[in-house]
C-alpha atoms as a PDB file:
ATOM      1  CA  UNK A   1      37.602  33.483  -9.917  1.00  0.00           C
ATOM      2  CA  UNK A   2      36.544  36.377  -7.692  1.00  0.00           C
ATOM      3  CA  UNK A   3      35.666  35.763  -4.050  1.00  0.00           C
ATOM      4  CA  UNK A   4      32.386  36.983  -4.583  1.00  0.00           C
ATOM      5  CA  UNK A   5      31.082  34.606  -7.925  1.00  0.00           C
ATOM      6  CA  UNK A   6      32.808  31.650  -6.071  1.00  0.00           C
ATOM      7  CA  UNK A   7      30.266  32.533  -2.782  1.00  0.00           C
ATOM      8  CA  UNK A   8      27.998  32.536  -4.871  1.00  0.00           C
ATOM      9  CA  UNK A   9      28.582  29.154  -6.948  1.00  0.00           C
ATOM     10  CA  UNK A  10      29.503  27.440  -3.510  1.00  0.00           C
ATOM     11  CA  UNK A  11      25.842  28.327  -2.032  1.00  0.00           C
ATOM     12  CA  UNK A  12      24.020  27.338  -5.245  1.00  0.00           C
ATOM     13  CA  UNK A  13      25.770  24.007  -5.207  1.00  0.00           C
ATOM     14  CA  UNK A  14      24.966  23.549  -1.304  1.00  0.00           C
ATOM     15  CA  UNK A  15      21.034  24.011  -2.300  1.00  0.00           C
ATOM     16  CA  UNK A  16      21.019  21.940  -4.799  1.00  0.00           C
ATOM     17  CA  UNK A  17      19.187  18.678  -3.711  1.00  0.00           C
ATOM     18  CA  UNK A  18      20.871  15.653  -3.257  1.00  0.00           C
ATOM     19  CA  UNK A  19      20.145  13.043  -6.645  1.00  0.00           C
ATOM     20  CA  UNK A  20      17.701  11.047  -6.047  1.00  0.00           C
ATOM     21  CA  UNK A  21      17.041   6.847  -7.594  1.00  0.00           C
ATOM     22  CA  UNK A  22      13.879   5.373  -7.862  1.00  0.00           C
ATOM     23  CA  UNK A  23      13.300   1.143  -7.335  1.00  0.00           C
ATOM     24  CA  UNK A  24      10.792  -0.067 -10.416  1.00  0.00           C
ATOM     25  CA  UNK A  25       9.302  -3.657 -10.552  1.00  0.00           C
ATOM     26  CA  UNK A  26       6.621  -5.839 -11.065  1.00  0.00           C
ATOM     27  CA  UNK A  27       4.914  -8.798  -9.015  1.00  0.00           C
ATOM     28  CA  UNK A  28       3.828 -12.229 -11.284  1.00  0.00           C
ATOM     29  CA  UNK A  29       2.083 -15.183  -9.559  1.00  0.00           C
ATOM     30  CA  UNK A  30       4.114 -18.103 -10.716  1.00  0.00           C
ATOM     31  CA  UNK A  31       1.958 -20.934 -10.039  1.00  0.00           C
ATOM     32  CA  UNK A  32      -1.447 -22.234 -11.980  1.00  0.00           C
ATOM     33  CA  UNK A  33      -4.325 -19.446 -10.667  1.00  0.00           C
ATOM     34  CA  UNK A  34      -6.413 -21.010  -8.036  1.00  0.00           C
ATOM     35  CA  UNK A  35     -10.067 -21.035  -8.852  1.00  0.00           C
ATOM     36  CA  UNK A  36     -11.576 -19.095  -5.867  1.00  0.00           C
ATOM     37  CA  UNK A  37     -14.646 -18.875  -4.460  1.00  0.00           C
ATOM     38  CA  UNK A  38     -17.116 -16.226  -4.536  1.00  0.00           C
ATOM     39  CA  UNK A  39     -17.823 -13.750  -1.657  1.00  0.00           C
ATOM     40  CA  UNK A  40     -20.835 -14.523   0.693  1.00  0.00           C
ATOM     41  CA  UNK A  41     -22.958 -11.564   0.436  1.00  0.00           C
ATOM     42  CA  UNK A  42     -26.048 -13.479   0.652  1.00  0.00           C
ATOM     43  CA  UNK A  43     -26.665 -12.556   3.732  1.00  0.00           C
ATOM     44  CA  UNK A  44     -27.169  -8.791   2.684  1.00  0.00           C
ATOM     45  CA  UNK A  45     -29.572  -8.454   0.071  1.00  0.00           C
ATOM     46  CA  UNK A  46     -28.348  -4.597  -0.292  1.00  0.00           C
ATOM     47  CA  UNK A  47     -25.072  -5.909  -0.935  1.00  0.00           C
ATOM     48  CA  UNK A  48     -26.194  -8.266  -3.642  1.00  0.00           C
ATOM     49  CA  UNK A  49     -28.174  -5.994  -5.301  1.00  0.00           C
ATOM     50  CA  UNK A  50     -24.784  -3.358  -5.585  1.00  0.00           C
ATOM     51  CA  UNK A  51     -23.051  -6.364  -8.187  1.00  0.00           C
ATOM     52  CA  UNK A  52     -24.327  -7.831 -11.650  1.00  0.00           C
ATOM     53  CA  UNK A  53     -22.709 -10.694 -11.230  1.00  0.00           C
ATOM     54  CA  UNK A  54     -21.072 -12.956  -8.191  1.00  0.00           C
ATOM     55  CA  UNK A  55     -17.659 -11.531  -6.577  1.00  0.00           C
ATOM     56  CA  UNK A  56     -14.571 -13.071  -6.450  1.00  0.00           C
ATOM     57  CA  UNK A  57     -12.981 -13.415  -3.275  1.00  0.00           C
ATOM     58  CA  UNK A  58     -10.352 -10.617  -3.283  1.00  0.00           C
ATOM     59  CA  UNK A  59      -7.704 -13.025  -1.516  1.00  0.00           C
ATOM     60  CA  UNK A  60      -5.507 -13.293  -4.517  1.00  0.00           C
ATOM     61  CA  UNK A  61      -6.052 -11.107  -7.630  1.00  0.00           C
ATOM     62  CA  UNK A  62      -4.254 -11.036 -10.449  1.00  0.00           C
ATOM     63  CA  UNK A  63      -3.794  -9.075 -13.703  1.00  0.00           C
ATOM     64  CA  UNK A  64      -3.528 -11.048 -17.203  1.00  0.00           C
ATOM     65  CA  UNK A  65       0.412 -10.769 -16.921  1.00  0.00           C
ATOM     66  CA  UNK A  66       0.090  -9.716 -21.133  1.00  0.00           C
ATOM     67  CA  UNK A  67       3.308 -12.893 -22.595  1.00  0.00           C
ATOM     68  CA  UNK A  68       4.087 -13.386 -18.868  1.00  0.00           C
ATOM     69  CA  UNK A  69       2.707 -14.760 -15.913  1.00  0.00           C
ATOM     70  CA  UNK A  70      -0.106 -13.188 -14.249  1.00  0.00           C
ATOM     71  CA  UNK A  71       0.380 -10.141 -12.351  1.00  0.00           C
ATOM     72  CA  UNK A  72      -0.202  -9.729  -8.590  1.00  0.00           C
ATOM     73  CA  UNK A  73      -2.407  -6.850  -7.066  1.00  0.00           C
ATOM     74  CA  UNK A  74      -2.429  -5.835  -3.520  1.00  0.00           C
ATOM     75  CA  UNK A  75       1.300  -6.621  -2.662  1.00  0.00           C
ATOM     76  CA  UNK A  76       2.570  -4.046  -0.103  1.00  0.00           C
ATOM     77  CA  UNK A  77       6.182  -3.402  -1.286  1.00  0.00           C
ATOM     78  CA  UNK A  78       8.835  -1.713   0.967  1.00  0.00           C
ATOM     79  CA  UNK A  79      12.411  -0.474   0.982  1.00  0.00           C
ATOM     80  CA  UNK A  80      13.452  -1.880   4.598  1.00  0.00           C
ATOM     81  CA  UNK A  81      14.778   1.677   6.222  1.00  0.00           C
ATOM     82  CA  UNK A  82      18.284   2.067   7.858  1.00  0.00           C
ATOM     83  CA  UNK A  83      18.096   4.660  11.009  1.00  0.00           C
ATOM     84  CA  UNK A  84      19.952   6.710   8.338  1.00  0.00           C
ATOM     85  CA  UNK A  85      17.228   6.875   6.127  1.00  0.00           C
ATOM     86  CA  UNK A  86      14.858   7.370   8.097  1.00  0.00           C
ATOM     87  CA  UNK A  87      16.355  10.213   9.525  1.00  0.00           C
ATOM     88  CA  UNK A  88      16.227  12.352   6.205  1.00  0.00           C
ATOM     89  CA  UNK A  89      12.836  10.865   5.508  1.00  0.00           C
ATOM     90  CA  UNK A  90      10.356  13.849   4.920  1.00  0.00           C
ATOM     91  CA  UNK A  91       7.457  14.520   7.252  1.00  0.00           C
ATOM     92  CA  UNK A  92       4.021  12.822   6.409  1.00  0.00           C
ATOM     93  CA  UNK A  93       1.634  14.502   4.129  1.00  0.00           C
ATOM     94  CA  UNK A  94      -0.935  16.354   4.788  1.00  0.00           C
ATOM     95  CA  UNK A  95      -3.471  14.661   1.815  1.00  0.00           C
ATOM     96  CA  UNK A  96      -5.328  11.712   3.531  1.00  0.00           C
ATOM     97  CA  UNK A  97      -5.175   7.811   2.331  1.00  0.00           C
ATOM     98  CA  UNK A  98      -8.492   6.868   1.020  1.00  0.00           C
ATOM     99  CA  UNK A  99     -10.404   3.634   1.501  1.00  0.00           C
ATOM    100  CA  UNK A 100     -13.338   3.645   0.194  1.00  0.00           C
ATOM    101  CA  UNK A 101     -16.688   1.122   1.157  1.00  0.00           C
ATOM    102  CA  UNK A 102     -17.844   0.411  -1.961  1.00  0.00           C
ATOM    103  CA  UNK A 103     -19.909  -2.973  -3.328  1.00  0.00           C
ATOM    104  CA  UNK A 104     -19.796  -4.275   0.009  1.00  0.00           C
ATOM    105  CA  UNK A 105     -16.052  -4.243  -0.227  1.00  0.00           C
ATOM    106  CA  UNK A 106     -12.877  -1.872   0.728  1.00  0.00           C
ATOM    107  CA  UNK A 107     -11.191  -0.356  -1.991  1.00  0.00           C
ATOM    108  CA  UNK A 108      -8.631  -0.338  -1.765  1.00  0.00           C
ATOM    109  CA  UNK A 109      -7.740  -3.813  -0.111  1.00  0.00           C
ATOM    110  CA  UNK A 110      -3.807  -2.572   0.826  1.00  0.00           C
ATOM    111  CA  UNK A 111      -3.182   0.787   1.647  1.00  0.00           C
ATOM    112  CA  UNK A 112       0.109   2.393   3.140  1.00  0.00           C
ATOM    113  CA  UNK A 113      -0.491   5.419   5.498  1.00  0.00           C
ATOM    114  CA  UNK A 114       2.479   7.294   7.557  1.00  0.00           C
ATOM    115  CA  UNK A 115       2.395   7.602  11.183  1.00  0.00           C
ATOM    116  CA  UNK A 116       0.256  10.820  11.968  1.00  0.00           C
ATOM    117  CA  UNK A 117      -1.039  11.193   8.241  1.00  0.00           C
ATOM    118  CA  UNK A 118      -5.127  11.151   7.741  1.00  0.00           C
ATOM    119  CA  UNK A 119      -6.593   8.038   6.593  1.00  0.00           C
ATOM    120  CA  UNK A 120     -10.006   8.442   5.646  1.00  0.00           C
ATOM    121  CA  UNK A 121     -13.038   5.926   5.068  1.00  0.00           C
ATOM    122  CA  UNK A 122     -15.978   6.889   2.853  1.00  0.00           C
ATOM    123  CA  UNK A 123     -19.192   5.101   2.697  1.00  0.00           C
ATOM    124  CA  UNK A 124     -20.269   5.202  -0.975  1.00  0.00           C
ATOM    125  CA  UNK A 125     -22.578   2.965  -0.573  1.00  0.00           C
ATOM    126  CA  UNK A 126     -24.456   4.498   1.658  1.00  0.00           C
ATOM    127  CA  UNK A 127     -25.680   1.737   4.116  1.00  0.00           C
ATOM    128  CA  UNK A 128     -24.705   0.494   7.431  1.00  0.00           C
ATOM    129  CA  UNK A 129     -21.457  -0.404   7.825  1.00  0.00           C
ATOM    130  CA  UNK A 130     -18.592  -0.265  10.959  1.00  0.00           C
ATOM    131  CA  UNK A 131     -14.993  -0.119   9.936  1.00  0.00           C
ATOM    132  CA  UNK A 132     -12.761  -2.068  13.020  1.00  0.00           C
ATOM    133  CA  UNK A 133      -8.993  -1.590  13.087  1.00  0.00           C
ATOM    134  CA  UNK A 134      -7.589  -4.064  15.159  1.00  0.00           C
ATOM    135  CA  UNK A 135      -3.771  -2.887  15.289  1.00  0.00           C
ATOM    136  CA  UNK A 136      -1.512  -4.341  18.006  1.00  0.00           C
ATOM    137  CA  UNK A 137       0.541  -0.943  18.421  1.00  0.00           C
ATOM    138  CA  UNK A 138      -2.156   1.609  18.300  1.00  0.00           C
ATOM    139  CA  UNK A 139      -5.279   1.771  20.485  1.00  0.00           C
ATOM    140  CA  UNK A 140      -8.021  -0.505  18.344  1.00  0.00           C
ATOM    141  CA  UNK A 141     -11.024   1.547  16.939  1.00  0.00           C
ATOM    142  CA  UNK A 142     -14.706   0.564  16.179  1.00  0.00           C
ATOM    143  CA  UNK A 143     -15.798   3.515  14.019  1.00  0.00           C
ATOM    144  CA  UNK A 144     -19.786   2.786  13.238  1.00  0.00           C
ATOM    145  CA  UNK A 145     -20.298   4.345   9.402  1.00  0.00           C
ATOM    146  CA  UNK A 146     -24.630   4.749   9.611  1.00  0.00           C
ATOM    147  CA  UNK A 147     -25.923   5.652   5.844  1.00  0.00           C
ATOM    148  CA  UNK A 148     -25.699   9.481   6.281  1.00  0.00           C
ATOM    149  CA  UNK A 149     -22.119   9.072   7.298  1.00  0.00           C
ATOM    150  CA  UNK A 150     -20.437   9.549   4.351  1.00  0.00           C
ATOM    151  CA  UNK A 151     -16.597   9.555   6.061  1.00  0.00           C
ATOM    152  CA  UNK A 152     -14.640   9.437   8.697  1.00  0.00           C
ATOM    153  CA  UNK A 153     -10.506  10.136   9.393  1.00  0.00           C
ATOM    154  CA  UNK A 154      -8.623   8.714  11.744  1.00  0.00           C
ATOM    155  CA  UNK A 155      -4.907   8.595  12.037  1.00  0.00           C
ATOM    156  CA  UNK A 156      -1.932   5.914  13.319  1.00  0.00           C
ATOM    157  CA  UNK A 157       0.515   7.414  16.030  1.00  0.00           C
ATOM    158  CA  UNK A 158       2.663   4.304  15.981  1.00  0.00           C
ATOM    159  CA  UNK A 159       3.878   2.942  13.455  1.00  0.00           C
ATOM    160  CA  UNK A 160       2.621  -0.686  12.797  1.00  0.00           C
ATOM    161  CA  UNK A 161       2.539  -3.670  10.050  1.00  0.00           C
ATOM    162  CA  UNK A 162      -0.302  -5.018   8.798  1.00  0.00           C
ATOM    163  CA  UNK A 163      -2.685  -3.642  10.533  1.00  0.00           C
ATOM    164  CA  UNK A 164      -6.416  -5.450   9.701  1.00  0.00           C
ATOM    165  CA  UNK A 165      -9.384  -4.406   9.248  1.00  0.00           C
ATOM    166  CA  UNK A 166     -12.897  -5.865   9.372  1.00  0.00           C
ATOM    167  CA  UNK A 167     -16.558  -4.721   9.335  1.00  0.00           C
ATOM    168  CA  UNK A 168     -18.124  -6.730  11.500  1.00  0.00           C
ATOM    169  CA  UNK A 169     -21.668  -5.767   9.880  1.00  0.00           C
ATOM    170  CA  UNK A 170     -20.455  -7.889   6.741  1.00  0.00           C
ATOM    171  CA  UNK A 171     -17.544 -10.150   7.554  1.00  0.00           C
ATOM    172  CA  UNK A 172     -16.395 -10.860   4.373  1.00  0.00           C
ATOM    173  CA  UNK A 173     -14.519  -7.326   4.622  1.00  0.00           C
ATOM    174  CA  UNK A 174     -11.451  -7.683   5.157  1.00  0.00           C
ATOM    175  CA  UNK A 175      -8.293  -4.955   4.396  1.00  0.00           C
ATOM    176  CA  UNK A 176      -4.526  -3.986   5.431  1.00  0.00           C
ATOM    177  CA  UNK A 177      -2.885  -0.924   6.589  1.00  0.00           C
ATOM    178  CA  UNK A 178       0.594  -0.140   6.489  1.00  0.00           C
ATOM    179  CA  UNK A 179       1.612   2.510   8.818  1.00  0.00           C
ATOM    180  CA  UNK A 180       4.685   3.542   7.964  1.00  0.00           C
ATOM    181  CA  UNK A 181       8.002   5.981   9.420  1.00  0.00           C
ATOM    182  CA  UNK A 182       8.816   6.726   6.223  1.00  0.00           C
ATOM    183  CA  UNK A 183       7.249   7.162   2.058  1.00  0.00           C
ATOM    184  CA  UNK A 184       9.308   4.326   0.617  1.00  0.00           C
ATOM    185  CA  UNK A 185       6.639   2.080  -0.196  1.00  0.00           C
ATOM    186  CA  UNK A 186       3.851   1.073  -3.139  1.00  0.00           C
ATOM    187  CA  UNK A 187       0.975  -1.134  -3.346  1.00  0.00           C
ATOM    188  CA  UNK A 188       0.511  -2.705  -6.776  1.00  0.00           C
ATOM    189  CA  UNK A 189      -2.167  -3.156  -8.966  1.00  0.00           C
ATOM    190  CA  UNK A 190      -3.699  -5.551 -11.054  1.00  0.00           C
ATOM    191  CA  UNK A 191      -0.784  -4.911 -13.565  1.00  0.00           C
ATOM    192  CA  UNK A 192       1.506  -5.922 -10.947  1.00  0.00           C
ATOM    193  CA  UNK A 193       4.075  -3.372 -10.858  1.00  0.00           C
ATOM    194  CA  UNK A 194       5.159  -1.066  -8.130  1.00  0.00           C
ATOM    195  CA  UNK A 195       7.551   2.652  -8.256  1.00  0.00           C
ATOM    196  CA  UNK A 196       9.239   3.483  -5.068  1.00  0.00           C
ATOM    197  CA  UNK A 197      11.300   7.307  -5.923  1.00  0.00           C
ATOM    198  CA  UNK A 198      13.311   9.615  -3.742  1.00  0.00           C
ATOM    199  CA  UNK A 199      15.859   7.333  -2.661  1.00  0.00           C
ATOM    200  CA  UNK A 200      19.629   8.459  -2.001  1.00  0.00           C
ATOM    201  CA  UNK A 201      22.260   5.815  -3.877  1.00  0.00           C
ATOM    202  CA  UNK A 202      23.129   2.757  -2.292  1.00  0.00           C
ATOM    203  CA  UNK A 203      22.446  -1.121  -1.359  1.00  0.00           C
ATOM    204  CA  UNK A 204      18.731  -1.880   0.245  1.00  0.00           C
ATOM    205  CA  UNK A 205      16.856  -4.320   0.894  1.00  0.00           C
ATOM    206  CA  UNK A 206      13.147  -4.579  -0.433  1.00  0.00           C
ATOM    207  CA  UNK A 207      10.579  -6.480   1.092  1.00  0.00           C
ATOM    208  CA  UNK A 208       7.279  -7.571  -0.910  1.00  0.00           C
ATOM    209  CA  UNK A 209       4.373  -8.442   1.544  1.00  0.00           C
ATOM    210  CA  UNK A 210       1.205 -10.902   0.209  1.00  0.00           C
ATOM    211  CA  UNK A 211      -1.976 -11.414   3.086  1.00  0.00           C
ATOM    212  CA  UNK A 212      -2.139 -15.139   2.102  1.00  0.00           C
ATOM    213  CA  UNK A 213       1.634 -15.480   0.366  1.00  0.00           C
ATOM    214  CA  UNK A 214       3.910 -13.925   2.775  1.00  0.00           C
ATOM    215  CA  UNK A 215       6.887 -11.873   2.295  1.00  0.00           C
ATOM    216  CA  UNK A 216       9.853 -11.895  -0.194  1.00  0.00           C
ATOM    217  CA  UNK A 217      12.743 -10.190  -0.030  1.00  0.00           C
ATOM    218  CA  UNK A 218      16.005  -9.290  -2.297  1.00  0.00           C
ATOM    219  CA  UNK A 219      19.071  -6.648  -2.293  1.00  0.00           C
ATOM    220  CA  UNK A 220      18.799  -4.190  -4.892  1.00  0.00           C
ATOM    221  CA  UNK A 221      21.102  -1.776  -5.312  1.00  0.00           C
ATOM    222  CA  UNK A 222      19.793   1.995  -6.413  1.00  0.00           C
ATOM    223  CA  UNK A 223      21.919   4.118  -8.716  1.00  0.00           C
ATOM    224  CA  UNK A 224      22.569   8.124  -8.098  1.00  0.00           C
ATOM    225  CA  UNK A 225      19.974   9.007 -10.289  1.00  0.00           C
ATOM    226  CA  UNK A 226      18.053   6.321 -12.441  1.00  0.00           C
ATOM    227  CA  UNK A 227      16.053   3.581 -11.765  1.00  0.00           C
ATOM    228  CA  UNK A 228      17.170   0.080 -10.209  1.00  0.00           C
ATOM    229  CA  UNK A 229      14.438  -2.925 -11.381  1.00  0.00           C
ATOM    230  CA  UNK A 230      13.509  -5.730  -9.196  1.00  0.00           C
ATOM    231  CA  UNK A 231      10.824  -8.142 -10.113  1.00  0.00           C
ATOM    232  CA  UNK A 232       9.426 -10.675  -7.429  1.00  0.00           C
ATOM    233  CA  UNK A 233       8.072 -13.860  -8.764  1.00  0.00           C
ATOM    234  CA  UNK A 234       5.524 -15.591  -5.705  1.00  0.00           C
ATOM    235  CA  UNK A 235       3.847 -18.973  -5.534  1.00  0.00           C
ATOM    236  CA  UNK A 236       2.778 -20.906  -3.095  1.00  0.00           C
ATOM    237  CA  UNK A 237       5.485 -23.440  -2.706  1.00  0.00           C
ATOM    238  CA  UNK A 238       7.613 -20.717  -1.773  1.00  0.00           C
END
């Protein structure tokens, strides 16, 4: 082969990215479904008036689970990052994490946000609200949201599990942020399941995080360019 096609075959095979696996699962609740109460909003008649019908707390919900058990929403999900990985992890986006004040209630309930990326709350519903972050990391901020604010960003320096947050106009609000070094992470949904990409071959650990269930964690180990499965099942016995 001449010196100059092999240059040149050498350099495209340098560029070429590294393959990348991807960590696919879902999240069942194992035990019977508790029968929860509904959310106290009596004491805001604006509140009330945003719902047809009485609100479930948001403590535990969960998706039909189709043949299976039911499904688990708002379970933070995490590769647990060697120094290694974290030091090819890519730098945070620009494009804000959204919550949302909506019904009296932040949607969503989980949200993961790197260290230094925007997070911004919106007031859809257009009354008084204050959104306080209580982190143990980070300085704690009481952002006041009046009706004719309709957002506000803020961001995390440090990075910092589960950080809560509260409105202390209507205390039944009540959400998580994850502020994370690096983009491994999901939040699922009512259907329970959870895609974490961009991940070089090899053995990690995942971690599955529940406010009122805890955390679970197993090894999975991530092929050079496919998917590796891992399904958590939770209950509260565990």
């Amino acid at each position: 082969m001449p010196a100059r096609i092999l240059v040149v075959v050498l350099s495209l095979l340098v560029a070429l990215p590294a393959a990348a696996g991807e960590i696919i699962g879902t999240v069942r609740f194992t035990d019977s479904p508790p029968r929860l109460p509904s959310v106290p909003m009596d004491a805001d008649p604006q509140c009330v008036a945003k719902h047809d019908a009485p609100v479930a707390a948001r403590t535990l919900v969960l998706g039909d689970g189709g043949s299976g058990a039911p499904t688990m929403a708002n379970v933070f999900v995490q590769v647990v990052a060697s120094a290694e990985l974290l030091s090819s992890a890519p730098a945070p986006p620009a494009e804000p994490v959204i919550v949302d004040q909506v019904g009296c209630l932040y949607e969503p309930r989980v949200v993961g946000v790197r260290s230094g990326q925007p997070l911004v709350f919106k007031n859809t519903d257009g009354i008084f609200h204050n959104v306080h972050l209580k982190p143990a990391r980070n300085p704690v901020q009481n952002i006041a949201m009046p009706p004719f604010l309709k957002e506000k960003q803020t961001t995390f320096a440090e990075p910092e599990l589960y950080v809560p947050v509260s409105c202390d106009v209507h205390p039944w609000m009540r959400a998580f942020v994850a502020v994370m070094e690096h983009p491994y992470f999901a939040v699922t949904g009512t259907d329970g399941r959870f895609a974490i990409d961009g991940l070089p071959a090899g053995s990690y650990t995942l971690r599955a995080w529940h406010e009122k269930l805890g955390t679970r964690e197993q090894q999975v180990e991530v092929p050079a360019d496919g998917a590796a499965t891992a399904d958590f099942s939770v209950s509260r016995s565990q």
